[in-house]
C-alpha atoms as a PDB file:
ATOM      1  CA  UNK A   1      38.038  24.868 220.894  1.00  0.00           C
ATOM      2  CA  UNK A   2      35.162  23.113 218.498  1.00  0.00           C
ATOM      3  CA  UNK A   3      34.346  19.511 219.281  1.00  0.00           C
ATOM      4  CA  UNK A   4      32.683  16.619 218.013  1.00  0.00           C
ATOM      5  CA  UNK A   5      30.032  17.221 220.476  1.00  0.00           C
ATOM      6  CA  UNK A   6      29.166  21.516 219.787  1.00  0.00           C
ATOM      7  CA  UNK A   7      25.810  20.499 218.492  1.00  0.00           C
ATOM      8  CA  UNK A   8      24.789  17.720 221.433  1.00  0.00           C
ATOM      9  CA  UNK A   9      22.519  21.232 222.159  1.00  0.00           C
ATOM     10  CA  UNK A  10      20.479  20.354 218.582  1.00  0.00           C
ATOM     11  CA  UNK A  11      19.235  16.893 218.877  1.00  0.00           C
ATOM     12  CA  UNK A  12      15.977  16.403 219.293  1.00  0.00           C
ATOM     13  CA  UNK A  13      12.171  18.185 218.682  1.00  0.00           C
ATOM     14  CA  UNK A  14      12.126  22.231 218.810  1.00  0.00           C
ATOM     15  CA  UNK A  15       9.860  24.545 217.876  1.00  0.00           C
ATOM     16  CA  UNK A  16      11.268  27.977 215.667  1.00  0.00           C
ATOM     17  CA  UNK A  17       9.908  31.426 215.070  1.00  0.00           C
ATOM     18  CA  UNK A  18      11.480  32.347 211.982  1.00  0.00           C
ATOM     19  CA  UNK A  19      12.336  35.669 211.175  1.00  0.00           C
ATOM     20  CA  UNK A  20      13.189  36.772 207.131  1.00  0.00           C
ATOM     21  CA  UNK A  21      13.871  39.960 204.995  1.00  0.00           C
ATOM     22  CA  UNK A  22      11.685  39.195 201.828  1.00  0.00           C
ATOM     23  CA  UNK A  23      14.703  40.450 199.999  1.00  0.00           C
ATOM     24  CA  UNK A  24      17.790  38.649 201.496  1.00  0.00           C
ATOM     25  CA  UNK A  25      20.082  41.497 199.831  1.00  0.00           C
ATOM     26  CA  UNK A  26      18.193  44.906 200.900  1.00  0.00           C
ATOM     27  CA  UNK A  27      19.062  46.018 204.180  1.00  0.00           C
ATOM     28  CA  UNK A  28      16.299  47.955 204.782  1.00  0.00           C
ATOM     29  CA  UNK A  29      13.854  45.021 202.954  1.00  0.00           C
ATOM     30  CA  UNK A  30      10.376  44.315 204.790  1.00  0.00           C
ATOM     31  CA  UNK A  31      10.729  41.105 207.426  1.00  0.00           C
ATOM     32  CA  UNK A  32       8.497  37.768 207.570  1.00  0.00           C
ATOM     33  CA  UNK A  33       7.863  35.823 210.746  1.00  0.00           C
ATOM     34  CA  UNK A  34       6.370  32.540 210.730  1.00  0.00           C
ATOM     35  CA  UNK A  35       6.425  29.222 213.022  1.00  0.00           C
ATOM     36  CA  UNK A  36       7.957  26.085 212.126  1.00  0.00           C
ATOM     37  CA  UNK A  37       9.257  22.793 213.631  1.00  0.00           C
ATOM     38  CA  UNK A  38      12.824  21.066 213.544  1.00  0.00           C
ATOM     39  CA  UNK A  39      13.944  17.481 214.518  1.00  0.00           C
ATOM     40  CA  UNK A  40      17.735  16.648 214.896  1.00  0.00           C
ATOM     41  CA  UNK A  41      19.591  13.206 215.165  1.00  0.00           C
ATOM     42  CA  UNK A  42      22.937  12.371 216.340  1.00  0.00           C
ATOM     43  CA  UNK A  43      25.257  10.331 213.615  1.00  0.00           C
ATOM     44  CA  UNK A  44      28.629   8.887 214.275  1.00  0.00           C
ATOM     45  CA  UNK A  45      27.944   9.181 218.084  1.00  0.00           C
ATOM     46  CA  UNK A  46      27.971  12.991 217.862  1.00  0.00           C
ATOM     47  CA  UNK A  47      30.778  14.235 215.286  1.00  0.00           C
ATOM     48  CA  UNK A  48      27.485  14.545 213.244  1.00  0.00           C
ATOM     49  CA  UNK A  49      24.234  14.769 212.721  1.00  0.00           C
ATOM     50  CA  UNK A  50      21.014  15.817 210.596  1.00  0.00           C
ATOM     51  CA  UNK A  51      18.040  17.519 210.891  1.00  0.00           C
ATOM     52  CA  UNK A  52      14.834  18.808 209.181  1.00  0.00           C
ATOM     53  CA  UNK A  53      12.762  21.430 209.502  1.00  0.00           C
ATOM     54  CA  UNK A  54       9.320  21.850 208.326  1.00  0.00           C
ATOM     55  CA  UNK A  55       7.912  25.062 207.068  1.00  0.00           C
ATOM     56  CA  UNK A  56       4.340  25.301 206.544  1.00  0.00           C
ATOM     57  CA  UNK A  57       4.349  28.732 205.714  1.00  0.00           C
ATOM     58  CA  UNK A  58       6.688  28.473 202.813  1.00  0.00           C
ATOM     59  CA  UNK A  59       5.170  24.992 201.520  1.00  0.00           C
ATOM     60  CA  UNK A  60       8.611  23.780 202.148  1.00  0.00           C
ATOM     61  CA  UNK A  61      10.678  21.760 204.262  1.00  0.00           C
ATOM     62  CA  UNK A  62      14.799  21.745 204.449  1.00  0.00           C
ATOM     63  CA  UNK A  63      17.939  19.575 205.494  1.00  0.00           C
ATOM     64  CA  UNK A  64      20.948  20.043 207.057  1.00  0.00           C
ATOM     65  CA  UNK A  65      24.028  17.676 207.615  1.00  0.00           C
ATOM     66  CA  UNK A  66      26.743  18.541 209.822  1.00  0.00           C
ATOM     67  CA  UNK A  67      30.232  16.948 209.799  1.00  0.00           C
ATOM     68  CA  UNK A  68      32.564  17.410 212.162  1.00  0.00           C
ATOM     69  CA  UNK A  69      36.060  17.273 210.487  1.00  0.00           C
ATOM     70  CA  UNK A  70      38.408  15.778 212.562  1.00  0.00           C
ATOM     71  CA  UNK A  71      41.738  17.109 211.607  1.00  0.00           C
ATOM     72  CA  UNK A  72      40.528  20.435 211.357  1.00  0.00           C
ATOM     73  CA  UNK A  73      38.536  20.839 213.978  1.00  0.00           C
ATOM     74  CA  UNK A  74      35.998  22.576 212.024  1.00  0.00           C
ATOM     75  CA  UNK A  75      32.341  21.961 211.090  1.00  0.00           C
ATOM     76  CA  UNK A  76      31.011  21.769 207.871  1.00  0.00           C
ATOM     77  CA  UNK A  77      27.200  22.749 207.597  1.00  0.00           C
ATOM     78  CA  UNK A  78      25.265  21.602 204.323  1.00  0.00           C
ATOM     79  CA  UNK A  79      21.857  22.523 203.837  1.00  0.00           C
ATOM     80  CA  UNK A  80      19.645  21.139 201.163  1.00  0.00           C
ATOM     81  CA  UNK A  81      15.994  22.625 199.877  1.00  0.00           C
ATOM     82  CA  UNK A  82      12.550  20.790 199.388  1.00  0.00           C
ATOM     83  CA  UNK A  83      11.797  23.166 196.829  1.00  0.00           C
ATOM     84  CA  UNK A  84      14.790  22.850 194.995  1.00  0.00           C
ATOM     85  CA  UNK A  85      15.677  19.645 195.838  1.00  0.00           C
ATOM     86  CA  UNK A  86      19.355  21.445 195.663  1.00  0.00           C
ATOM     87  CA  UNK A  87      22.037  21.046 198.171  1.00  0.00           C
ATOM     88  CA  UNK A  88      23.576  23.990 198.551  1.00  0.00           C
ATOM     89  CA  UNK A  89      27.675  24.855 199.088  1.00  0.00           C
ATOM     90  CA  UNK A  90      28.856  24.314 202.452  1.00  0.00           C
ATOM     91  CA  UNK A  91      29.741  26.596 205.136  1.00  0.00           C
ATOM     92  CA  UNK A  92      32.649  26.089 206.926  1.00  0.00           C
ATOM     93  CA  UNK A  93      33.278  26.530 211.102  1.00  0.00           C
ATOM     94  CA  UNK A  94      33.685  26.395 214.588  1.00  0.00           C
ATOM     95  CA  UNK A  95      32.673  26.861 218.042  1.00  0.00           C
ATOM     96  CA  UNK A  96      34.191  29.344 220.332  1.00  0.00           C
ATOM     97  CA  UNK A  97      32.337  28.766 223.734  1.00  0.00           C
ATOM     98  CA  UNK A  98      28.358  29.166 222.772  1.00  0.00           C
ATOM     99  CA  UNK A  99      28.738  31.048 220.086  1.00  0.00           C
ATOM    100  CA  UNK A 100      29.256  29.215 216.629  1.00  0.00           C
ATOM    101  CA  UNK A 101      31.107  31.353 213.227  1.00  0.00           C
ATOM    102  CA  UNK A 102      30.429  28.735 209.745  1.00  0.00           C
ATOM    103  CA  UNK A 103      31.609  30.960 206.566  1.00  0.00           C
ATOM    104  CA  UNK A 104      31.048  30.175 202.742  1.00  0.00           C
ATOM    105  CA  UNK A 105      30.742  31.163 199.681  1.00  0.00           C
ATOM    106  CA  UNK A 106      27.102  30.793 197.186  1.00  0.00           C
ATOM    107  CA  UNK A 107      25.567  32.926 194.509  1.00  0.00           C
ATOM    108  CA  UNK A 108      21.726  34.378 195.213  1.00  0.00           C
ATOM    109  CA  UNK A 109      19.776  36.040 192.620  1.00  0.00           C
ATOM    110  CA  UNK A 110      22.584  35.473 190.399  1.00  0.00           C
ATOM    111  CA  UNK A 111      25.049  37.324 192.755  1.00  0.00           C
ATOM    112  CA  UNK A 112      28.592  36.131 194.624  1.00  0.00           C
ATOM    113  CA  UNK A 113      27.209  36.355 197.741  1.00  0.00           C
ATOM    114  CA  UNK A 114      29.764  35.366 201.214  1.00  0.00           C
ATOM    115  CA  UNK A 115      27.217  33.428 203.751  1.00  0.00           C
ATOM    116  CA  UNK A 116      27.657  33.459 207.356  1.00  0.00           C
ATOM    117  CA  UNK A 117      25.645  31.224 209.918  1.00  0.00           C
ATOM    118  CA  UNK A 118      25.647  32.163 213.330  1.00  0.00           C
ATOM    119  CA  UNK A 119      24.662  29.765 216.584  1.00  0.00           C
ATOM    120  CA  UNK A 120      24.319  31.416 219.427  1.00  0.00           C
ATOM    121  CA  UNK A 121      22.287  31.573 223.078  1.00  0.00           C
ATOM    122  CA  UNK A 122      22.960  28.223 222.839  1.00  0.00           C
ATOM    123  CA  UNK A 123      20.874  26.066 225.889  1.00  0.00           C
ATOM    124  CA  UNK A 124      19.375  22.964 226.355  1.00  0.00           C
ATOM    125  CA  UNK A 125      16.251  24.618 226.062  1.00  0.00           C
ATOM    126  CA  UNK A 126      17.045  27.291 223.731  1.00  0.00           C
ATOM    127  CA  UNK A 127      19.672  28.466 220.597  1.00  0.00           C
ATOM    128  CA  UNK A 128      19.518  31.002 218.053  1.00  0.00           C
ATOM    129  CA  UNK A 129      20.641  31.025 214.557  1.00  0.00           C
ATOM    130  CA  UNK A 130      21.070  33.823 212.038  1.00  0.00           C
ATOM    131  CA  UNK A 131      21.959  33.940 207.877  1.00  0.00           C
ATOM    132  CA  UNK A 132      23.773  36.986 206.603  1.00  0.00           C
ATOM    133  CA  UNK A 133      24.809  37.371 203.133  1.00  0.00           C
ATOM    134  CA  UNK A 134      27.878  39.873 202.497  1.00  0.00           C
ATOM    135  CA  UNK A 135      28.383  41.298 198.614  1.00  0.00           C
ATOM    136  CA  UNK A 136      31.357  42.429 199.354  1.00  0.00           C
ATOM    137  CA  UNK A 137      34.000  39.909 200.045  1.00  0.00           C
ATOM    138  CA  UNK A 138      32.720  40.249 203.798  1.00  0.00           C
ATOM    139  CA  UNK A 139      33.193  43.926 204.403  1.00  0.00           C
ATOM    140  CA  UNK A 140      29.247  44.771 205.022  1.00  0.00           C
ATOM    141  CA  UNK A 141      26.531  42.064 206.206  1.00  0.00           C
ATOM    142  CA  UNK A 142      23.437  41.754 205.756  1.00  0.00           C
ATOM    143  CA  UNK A 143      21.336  39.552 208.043  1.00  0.00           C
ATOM    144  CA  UNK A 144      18.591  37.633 206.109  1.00  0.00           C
ATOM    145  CA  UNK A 145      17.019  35.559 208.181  1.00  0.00           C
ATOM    146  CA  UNK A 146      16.764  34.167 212.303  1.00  0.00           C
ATOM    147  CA  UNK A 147      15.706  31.494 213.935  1.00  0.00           C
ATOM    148  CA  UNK A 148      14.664  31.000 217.345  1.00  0.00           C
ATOM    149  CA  UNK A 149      14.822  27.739 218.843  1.00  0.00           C
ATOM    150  CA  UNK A 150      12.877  26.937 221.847  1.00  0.00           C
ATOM    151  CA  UNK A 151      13.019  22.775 222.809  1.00  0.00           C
ATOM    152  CA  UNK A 152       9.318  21.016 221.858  1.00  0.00           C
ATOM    153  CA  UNK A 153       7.079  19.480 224.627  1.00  0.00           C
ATOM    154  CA  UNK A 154       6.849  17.049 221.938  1.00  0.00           C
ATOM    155  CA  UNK A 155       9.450  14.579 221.150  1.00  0.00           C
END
């Protein structure tokens, strides 16, 4: 059952190899890997929090709040851009032991496009997350882009 506390894992300094198609929508599309750094704080002593991460490689840098709703049990995950200076629909989850499901629903490239995050791995010293975009209602998926998250010497 997701709690308040399914991100405690998060806060604080980490250093990510990311991992993206250079198409999000093309299966077989041609990856990217670069490095980046993240930072996470708790809010609301745990039922939320924010983080950035910067992203040299991409001249950008992005935000995420999460919320945990208390009624529902579930997480909401907003992420905004540098770039864009857009924040971008939410995606909508929970935790079931380490592994973390948030579902929404966006347009890319002028598509519908369904948007899943994934958590997973998830350590004190470690966590993984993945982006998939489905086309089709969620039938097929497409994963876009990973992160590996491996905690910073630096705080």
């Amino acid at each position: 059952m997701s709690s308040p506390h399914d991100f405690d894992f998060l806060h604080g300094a980490w250093e990510v190899h990311n991992r993206r198609r250079t198409d999000f929508l093309d299966p077989d599309g041609d990856w990217e890997e670069f490095p980046a750094v993240n930072r996470c704080w708790p809010l609301f002593d745990g039922a939320a929090n924010v983080d950035e991460i910067d992203m040299p490689h991409l001249g950008a840098k992005g935000a995420t709040l999460r919320l945990f709703d208390q009624e529902t049990r579930e997480w909401s995950l907003n992420w905004a851009a540098s770039r864009s200076g857009k924040l971008f629909p939410p995606v909508v989850g929970r935790f079931e032991g380490d592994r973390g499901e948030f579902y929404g629903d966006d347009t890319h490239d002028g598509k519908d496009v369904r948007v899943r995050f994934v958590w997973s791995g998830v350590s004190p010293a470690a966590a993984r997350w993945e982006q998939a975009f489905s086309v089709d209602g969620g039938e097929s998926w497409v994963t876009n882009w990973t992160m590996d998250f491996r905690r910073s010497a630096v705080s």
